[in-house]
C-alpha atoms as a PDB file:
ATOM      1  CA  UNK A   1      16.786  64.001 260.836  1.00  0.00           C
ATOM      2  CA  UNK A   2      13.517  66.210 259.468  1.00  0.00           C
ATOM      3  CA  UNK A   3      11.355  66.586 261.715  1.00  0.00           C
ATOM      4  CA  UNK A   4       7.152  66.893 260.508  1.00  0.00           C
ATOM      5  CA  UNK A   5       5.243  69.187 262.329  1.00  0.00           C
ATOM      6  CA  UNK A   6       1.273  70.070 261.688  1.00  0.00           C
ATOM      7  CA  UNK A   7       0.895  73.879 261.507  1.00  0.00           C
ATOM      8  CA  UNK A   8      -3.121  75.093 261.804  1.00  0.00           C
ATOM      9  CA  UNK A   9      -3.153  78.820 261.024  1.00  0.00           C
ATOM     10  CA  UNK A  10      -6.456  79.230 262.550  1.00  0.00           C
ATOM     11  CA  UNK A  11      -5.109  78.124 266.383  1.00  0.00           C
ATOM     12  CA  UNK A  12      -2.637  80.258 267.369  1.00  0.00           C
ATOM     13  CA  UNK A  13      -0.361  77.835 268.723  1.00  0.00           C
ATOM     14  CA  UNK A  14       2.230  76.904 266.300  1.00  0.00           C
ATOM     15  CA  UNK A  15       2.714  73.378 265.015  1.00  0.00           C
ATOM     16  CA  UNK A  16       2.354  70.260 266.329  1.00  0.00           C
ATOM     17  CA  UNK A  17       5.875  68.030 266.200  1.00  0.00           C
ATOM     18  CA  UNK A  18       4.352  64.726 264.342  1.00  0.00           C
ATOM     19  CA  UNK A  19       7.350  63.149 263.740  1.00  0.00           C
ATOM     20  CA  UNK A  20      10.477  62.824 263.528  1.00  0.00           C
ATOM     21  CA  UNK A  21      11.903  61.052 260.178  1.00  0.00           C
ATOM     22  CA  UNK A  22      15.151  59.286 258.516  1.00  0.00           C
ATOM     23  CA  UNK A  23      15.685  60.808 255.160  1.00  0.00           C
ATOM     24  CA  UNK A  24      14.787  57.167 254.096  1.00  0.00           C
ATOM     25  CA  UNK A  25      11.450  57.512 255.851  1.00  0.00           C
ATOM     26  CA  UNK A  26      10.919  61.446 255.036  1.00  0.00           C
ATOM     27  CA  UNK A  27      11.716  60.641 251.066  1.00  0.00           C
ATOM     28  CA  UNK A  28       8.618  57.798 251.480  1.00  0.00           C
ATOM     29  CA  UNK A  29       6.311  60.265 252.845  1.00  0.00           C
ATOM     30  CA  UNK A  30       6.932  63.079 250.873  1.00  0.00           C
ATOM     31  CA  UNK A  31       6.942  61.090 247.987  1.00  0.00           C
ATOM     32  CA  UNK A  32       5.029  62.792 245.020  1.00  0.00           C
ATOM     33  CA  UNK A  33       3.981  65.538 247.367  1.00  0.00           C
ATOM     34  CA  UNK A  34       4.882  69.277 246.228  1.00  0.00           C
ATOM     35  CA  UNK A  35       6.976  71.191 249.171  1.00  0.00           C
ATOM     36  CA  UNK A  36       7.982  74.703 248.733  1.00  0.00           C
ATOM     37  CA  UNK A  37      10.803  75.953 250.566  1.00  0.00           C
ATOM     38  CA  UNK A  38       9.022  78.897 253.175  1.00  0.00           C
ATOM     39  CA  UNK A  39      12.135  80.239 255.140  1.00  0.00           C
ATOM     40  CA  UNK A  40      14.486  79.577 257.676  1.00  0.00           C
ATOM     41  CA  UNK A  41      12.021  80.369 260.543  1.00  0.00           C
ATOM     42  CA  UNK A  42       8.722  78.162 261.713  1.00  0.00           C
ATOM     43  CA  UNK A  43       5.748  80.148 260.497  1.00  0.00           C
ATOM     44  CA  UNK A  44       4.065  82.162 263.146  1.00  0.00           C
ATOM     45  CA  UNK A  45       0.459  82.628 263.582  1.00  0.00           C
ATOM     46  CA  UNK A  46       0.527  85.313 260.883  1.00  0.00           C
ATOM     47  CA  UNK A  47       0.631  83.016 258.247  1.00  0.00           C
ATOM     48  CA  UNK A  48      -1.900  83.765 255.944  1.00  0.00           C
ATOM     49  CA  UNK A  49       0.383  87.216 255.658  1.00  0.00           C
ATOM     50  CA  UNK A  50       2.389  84.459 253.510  1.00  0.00           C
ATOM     51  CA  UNK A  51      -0.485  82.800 252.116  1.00  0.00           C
ATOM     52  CA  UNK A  52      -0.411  79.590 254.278  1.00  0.00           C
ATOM     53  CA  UNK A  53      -2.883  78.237 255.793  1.00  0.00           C
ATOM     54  CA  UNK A  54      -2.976  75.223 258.032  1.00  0.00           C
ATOM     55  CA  UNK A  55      -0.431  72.974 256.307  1.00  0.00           C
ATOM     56  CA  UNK A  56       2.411  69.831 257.113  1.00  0.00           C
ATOM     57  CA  UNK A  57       5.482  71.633 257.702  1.00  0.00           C
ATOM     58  CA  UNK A  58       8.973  70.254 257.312  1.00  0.00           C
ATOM     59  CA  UNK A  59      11.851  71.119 258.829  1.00  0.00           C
ATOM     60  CA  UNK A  60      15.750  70.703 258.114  1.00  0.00           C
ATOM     61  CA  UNK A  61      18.234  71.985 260.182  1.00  0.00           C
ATOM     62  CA  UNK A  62      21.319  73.194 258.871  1.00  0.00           C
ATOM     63  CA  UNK A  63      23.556  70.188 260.132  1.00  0.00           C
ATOM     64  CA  UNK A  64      20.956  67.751 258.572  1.00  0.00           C
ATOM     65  CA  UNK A  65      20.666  69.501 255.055  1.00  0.00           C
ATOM     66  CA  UNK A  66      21.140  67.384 251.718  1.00  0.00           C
ATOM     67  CA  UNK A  67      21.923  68.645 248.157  1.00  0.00           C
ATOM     68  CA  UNK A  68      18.363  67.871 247.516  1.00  0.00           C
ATOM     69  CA  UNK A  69      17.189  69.830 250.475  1.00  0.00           C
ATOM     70  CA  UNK A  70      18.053  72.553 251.940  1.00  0.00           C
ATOM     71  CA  UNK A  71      17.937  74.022 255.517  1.00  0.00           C
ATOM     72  CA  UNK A  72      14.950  75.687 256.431  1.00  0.00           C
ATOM     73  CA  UNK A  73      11.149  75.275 256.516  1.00  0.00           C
ATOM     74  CA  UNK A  74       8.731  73.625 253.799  1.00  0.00           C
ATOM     75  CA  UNK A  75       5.929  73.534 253.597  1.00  0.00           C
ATOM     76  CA  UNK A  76       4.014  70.400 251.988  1.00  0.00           C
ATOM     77  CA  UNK A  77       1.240  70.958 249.702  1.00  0.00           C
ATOM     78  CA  UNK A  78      -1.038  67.617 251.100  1.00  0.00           C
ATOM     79  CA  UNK A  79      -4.035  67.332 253.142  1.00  0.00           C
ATOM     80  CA  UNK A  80      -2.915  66.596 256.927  1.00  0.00           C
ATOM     81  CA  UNK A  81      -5.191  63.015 256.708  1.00  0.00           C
ATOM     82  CA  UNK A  82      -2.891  61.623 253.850  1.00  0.00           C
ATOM     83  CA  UNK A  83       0.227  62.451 255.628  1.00  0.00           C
ATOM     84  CA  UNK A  84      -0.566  60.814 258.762  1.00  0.00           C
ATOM     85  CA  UNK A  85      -1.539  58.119 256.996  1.00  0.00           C
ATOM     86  CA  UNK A  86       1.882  57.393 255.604  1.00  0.00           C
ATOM     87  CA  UNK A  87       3.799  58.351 258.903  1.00  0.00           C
ATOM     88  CA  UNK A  88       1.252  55.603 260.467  1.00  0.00           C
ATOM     89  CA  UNK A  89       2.247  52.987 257.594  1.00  0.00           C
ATOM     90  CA  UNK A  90       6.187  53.409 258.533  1.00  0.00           C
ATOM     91  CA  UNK A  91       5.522  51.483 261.356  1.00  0.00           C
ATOM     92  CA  UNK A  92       4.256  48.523 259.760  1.00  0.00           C
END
């Protein structure tokens, strides 16, 4: 299962884990959002050495990966606001 963290660049202290998804529920979310495969390791606080700055972060472990994605990091290209907002409508 993916599992959504929310990375701030600015803080030093990783991500937060926000949740944890079905592919079901991580396809809803996600959908129409641009993600960009990052690596195979959680960006560290050095991330605007890659360009990122605070972001929603995927990831996929290796046991969990899918022809349509593959293992590693991603990270989504949506304001934090809007993606909470659809984790918070799963649970309707």
């Amino acid at each position: 299962m993916p599992s959504l963290y929310f990375s701030d660049a600015g803080n030093h202290c990783g991500g937060m884990l926000r949740a944890v998804l079905s592919w079901e529920d991580c396809e809803s979310v996600l959908a129409d959002q641009l993600t960009i495969l990052i690596g195979n390791e959680f960006p560290k606080s050095s991330t605007e050495d890659k360009g990122l700055t605070g972001a929603p972060i995927l990831c996929v472990l290796p046991g969990e990966a899918t022809q349509s994605w593959r293992a590693g990091f991603y990270q989504v290209h949506a304001d934090f606001a809007e993606i909470d907002d659809r984790v918070r409508r799963l649970a309707d």
